[in-house]
N, C-alpha and C. Protein backbone atom coordinates (compact mmCIF):
# COMPACT_ATOMS: atom_id res chain seq x y z
N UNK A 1 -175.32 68.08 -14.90
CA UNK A 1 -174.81 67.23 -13.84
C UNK A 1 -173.47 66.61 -14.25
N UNK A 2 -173.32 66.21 -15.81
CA UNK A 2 -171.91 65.63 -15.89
C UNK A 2 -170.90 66.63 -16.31
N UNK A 3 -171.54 67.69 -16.14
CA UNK A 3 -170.23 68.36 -16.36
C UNK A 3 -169.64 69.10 -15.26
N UNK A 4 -170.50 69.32 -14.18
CA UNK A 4 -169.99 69.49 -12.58
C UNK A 4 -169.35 68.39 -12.20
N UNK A 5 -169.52 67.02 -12.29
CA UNK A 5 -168.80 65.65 -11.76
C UNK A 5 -167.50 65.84 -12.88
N UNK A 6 -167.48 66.07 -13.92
CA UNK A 6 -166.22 66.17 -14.43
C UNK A 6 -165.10 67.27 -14.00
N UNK A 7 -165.85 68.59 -13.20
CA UNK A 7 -165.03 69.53 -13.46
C UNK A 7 -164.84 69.16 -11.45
N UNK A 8 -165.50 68.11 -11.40
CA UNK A 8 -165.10 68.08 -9.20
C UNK A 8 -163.75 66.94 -9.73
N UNK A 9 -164.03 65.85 -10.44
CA UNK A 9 -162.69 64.94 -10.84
C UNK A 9 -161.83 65.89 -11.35
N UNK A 10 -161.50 66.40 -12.08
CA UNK A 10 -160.92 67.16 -12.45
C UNK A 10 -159.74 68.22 -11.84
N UNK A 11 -160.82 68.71 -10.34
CA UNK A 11 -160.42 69.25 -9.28
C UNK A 11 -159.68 68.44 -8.19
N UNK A 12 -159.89 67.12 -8.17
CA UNK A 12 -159.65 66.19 -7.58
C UNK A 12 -158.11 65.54 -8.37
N UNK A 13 -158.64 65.09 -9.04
CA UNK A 13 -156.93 65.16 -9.59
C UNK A 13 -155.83 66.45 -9.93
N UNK A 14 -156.29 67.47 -10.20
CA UNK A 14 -155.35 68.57 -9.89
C UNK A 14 -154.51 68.35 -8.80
N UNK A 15 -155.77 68.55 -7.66
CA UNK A 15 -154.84 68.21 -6.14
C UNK A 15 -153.84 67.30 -6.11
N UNK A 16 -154.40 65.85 -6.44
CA UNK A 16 -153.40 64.79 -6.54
C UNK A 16 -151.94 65.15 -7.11
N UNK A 17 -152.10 65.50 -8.28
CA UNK A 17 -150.58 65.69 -9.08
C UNK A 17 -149.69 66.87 -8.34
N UNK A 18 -150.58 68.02 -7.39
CA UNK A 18 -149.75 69.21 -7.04
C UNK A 18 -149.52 68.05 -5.95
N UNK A 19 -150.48 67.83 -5.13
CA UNK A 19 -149.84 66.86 -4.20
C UNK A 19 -148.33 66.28 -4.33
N UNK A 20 -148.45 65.03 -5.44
CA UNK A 20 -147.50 64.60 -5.55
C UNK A 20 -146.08 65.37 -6.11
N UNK A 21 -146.41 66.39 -6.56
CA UNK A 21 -144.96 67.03 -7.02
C UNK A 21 -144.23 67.85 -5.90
N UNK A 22 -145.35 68.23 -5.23
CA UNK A 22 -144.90 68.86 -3.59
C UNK A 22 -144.05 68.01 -2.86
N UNK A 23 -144.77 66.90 -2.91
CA UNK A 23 -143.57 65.90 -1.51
C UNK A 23 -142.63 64.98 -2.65
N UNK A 24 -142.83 65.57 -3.58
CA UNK A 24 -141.71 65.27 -4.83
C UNK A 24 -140.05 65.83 -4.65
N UNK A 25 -140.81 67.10 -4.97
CA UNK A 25 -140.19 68.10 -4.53
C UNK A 25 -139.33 68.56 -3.58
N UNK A 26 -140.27 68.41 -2.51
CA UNK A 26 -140.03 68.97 -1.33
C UNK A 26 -139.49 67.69 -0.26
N UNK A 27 -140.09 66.75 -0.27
CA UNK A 27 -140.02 65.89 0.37
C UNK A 27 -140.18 65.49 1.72
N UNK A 28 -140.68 64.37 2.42
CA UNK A 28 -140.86 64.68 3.44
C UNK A 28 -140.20 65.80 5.07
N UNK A 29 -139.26 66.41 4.19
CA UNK A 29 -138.81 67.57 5.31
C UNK A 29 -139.96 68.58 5.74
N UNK A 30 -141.30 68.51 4.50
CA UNK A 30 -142.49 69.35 4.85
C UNK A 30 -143.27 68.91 6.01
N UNK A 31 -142.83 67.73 6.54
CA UNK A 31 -144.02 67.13 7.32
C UNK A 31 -143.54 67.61 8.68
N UNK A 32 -142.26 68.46 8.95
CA UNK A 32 -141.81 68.73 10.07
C UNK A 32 -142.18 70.09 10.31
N UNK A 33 -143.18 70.25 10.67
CA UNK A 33 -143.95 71.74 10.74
C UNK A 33 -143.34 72.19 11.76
N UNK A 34 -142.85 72.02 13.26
CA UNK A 34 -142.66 72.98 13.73
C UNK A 34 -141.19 73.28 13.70
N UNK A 35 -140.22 72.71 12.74
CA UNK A 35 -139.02 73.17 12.52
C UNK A 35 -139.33 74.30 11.15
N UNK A 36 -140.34 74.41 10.45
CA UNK A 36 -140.71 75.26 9.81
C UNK A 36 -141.46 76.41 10.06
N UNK A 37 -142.13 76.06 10.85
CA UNK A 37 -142.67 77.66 11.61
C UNK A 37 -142.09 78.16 12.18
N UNK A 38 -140.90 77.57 12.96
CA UNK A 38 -139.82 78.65 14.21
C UNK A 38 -140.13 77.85 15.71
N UNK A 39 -141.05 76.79 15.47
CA UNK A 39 -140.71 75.88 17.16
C UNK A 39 -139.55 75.35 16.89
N UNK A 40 -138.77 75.24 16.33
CA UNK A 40 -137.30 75.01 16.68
C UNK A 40 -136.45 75.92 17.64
N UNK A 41 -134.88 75.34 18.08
CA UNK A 41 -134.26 76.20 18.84
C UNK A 41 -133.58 76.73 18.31
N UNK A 42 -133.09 77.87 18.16
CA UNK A 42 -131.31 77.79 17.54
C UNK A 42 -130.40 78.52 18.81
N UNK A 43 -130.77 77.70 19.59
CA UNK A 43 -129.20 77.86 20.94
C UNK A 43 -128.55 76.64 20.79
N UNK A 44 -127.46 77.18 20.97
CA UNK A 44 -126.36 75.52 21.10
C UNK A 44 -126.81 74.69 21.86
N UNK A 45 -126.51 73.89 21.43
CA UNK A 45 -127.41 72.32 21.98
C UNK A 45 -126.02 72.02 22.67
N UNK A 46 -127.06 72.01 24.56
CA UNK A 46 -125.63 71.37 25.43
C UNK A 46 -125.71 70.19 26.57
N UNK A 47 -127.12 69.94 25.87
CA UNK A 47 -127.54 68.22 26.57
C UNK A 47 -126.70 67.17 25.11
N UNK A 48 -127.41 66.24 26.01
CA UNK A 48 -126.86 65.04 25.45
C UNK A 48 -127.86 64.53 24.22
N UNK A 49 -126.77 64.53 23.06
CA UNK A 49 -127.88 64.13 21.99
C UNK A 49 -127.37 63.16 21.18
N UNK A 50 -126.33 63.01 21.69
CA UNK A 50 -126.02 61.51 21.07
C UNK A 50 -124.96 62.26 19.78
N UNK A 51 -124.54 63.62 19.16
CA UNK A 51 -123.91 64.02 18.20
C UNK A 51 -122.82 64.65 19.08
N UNK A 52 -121.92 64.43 18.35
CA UNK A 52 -120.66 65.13 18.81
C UNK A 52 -120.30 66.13 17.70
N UNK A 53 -119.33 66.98 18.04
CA UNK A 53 -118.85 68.24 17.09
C UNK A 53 -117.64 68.17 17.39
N UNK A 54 -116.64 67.84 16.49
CA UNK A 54 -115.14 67.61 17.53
C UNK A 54 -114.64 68.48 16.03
N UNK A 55 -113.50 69.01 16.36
CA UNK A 55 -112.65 69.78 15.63
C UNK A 55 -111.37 69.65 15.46
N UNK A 56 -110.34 69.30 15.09
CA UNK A 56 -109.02 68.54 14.71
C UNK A 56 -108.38 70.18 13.68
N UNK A 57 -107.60 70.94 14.10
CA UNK A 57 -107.43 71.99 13.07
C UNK A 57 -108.35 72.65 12.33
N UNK A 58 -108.65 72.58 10.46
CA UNK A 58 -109.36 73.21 10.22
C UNK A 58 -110.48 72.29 10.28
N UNK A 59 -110.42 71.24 10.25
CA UNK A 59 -111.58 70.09 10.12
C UNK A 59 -112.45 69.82 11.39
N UNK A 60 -114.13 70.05 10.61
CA UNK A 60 -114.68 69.66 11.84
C UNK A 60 -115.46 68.17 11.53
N UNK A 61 -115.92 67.41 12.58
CA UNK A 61 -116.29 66.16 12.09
C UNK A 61 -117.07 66.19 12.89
N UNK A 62 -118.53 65.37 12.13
CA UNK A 62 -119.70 65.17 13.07
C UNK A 62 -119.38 63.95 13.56
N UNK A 63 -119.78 63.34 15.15
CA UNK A 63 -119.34 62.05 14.77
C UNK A 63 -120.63 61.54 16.20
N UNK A 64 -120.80 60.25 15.93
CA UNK A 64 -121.80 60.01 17.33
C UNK A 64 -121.30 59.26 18.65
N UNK A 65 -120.09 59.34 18.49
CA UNK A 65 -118.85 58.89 19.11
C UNK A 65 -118.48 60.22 20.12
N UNK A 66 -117.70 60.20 21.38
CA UNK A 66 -117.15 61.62 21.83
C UNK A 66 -115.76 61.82 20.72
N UNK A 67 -115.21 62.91 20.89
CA UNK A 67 -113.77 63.06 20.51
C UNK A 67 -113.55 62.64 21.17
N UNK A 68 -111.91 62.27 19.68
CA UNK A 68 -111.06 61.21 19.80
C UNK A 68 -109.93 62.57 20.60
N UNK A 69 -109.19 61.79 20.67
CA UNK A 69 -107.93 62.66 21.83
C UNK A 69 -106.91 63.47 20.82
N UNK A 70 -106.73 64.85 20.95
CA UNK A 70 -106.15 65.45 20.51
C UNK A 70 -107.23 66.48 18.87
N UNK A 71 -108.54 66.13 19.38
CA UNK A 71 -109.64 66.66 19.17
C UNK A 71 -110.34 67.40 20.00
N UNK A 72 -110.63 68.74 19.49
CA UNK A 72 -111.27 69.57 20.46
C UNK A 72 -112.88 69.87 20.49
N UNK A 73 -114.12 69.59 21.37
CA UNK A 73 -115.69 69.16 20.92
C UNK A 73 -115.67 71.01 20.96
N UNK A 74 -116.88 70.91 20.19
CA UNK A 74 -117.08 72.11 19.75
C UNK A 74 -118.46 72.19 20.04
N UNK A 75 -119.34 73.35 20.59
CA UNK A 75 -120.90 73.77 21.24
C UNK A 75 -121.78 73.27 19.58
N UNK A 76 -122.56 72.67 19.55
CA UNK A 76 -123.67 72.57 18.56
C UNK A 76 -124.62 73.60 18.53
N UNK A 77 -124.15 74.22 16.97
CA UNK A 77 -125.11 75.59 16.74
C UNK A 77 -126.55 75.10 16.39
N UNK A 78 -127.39 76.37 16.07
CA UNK A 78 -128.53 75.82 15.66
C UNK A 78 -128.65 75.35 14.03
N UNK A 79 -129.68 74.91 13.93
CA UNK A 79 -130.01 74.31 12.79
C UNK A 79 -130.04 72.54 12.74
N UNK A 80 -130.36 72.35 11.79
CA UNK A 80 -131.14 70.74 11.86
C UNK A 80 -129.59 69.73 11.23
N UNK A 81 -129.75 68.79 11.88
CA UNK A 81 -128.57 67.78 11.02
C UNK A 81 -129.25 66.45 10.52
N UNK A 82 -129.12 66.27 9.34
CA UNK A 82 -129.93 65.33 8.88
C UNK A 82 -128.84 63.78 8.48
N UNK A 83 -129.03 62.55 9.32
CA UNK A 83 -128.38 61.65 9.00
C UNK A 83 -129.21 60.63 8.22
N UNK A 84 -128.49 60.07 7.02
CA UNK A 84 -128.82 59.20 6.29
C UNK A 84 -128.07 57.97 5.97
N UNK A 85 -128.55 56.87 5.74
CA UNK A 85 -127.73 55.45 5.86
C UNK A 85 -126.71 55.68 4.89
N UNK A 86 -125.86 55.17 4.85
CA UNK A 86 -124.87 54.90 4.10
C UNK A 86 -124.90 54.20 3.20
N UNK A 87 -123.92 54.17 2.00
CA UNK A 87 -124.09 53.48 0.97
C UNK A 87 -122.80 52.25 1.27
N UNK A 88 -123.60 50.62 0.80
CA UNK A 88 -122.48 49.88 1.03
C UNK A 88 -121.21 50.20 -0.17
N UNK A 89 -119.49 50.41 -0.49
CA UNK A 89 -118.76 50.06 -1.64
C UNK A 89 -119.17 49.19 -2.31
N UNK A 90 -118.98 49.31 -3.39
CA UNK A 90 -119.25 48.23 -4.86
C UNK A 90 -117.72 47.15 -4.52
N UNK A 91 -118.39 45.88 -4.59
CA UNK A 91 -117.26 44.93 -4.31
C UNK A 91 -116.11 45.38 -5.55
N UNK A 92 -114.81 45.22 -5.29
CA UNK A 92 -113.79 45.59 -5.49
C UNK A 92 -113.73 44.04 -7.28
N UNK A 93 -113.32 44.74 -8.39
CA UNK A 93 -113.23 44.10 -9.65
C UNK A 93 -112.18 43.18 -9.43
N UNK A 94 -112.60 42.05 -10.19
CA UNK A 94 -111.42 40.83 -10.42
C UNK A 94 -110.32 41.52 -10.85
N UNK A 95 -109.21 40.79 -10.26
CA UNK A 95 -107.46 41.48 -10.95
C UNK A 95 -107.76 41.11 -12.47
N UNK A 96 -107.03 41.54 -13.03
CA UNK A 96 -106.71 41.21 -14.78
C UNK A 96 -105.64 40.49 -14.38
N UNK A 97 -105.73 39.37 -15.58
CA UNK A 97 -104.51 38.49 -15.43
C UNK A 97 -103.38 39.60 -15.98
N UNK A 98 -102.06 38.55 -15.81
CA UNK A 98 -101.23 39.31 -16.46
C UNK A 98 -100.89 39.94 -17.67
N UNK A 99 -101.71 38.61 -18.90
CA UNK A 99 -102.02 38.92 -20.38
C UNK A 99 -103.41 38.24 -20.66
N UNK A 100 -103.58 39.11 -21.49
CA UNK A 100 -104.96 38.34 -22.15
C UNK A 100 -104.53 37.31 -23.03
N UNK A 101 -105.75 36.06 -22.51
CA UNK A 101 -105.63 34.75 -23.06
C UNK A 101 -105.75 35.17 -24.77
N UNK A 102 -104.73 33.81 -25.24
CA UNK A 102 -104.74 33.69 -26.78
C UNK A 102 -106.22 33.46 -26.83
N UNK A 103 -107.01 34.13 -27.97
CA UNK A 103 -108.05 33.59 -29.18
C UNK A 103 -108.33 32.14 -29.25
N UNK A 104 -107.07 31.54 -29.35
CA UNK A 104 -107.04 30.28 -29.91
C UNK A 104 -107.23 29.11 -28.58
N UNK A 105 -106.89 29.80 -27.13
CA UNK A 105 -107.39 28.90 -26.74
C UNK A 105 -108.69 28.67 -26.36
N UNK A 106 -109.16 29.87 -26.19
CA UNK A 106 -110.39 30.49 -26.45
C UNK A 106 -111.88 29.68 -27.35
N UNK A 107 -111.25 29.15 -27.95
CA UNK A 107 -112.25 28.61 -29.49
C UNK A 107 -112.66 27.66 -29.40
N UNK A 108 -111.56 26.43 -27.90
CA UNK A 108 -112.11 25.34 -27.27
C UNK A 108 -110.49 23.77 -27.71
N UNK A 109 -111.57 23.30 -27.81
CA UNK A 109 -110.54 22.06 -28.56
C UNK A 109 -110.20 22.34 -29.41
N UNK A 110 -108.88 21.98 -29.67
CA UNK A 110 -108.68 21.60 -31.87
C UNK A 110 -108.58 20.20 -31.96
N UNK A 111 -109.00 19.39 -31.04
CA UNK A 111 -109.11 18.17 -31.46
C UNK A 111 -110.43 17.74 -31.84
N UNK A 112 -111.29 18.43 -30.97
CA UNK A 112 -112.57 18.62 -31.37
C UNK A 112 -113.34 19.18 -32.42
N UNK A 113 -114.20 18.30 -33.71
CA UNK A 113 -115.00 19.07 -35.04
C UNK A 113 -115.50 20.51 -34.08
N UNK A 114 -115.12 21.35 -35.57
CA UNK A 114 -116.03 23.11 -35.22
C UNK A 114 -117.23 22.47 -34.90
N UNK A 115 -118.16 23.86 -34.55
CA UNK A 115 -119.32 23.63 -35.08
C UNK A 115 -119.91 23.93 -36.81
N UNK A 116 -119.12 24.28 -37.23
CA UNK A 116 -119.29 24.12 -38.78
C UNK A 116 -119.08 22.61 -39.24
N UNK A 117 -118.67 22.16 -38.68
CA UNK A 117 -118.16 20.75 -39.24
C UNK A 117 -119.30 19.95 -38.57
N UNK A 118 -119.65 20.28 -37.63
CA UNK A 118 -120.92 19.28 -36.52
C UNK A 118 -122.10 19.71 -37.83
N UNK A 119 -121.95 21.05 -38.10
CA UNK A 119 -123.49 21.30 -38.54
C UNK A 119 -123.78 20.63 -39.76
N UNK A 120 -122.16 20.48 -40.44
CA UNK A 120 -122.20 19.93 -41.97
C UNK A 120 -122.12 18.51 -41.70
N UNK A 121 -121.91 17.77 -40.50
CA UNK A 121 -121.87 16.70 -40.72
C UNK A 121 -123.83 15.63 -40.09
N UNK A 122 -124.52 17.16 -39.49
CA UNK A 122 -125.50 16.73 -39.61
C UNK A 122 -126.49 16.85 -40.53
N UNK A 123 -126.40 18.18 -41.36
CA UNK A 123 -127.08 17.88 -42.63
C UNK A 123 -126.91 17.01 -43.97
N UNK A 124 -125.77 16.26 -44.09
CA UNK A 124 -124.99 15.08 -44.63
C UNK A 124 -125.26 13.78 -44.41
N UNK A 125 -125.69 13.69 -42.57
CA UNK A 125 -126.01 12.70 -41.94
C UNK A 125 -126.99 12.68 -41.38
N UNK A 126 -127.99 12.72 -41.92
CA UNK A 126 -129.36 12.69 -40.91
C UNK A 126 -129.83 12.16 -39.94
């Protein structure tokens, strides 16, 4: 008996780990079954879907905007377009001053005891 319950856990976690390396892997694009079996279309898409295809020379730009003027929209072929959020820029670094500060002013007061002098004047002075 415990060695059938070991070899069903056993079986049971197998699954788990293929599980998880599958949508690891693969990621949830698997969960879209009927763009994977062929219920998809691939005729140009010529309703309204909210994507534009505009073309400027060699450049084409997806945009969810119509073309801009002196842009030509272009028929949407088949296949899937996948939009993802954007990343915010990393705030822009402090300027560098013009020179790096002296050392010396750096170190604090010179009117003020070091701390070598604080430390010697508290083991001196209890």
């Amino acid at each position: 008996m415990k060695t059938s319950t070991s070899i069903a856990l056993s079986g049971v976690a197998l699954i788990a780990v293929a599980s998880a390396a599958f949508f690891y892997f693969v990621g949830p694009a698997a969960l879209r079954l009927p763009a994977l079996i062929g219920g998809g279309t691939n005729a140009p898409t010529t309703h309204n879907t909210g994507l534009h295809k505009c073309k400027q020379g060699g450049t084409v730009v997806y945009s969810d905007a119509p073309c801009a003027a002196g842009q030509q929209a272009q028929a949407m072929g088949g296949g899937a377009v996948t939009v993802v959020p954007g990343r915010r820029p990393k705030p822009a670094l402090p300027a560098m001053p013009a020179s790096l500060p002296n050392a010396r002013d750096l170190a604090g007061d010179p009117n003020q005891p070091s701390l070598r002098d604080q430390y010697i004047d508290r083991v001196v002075n209890p």
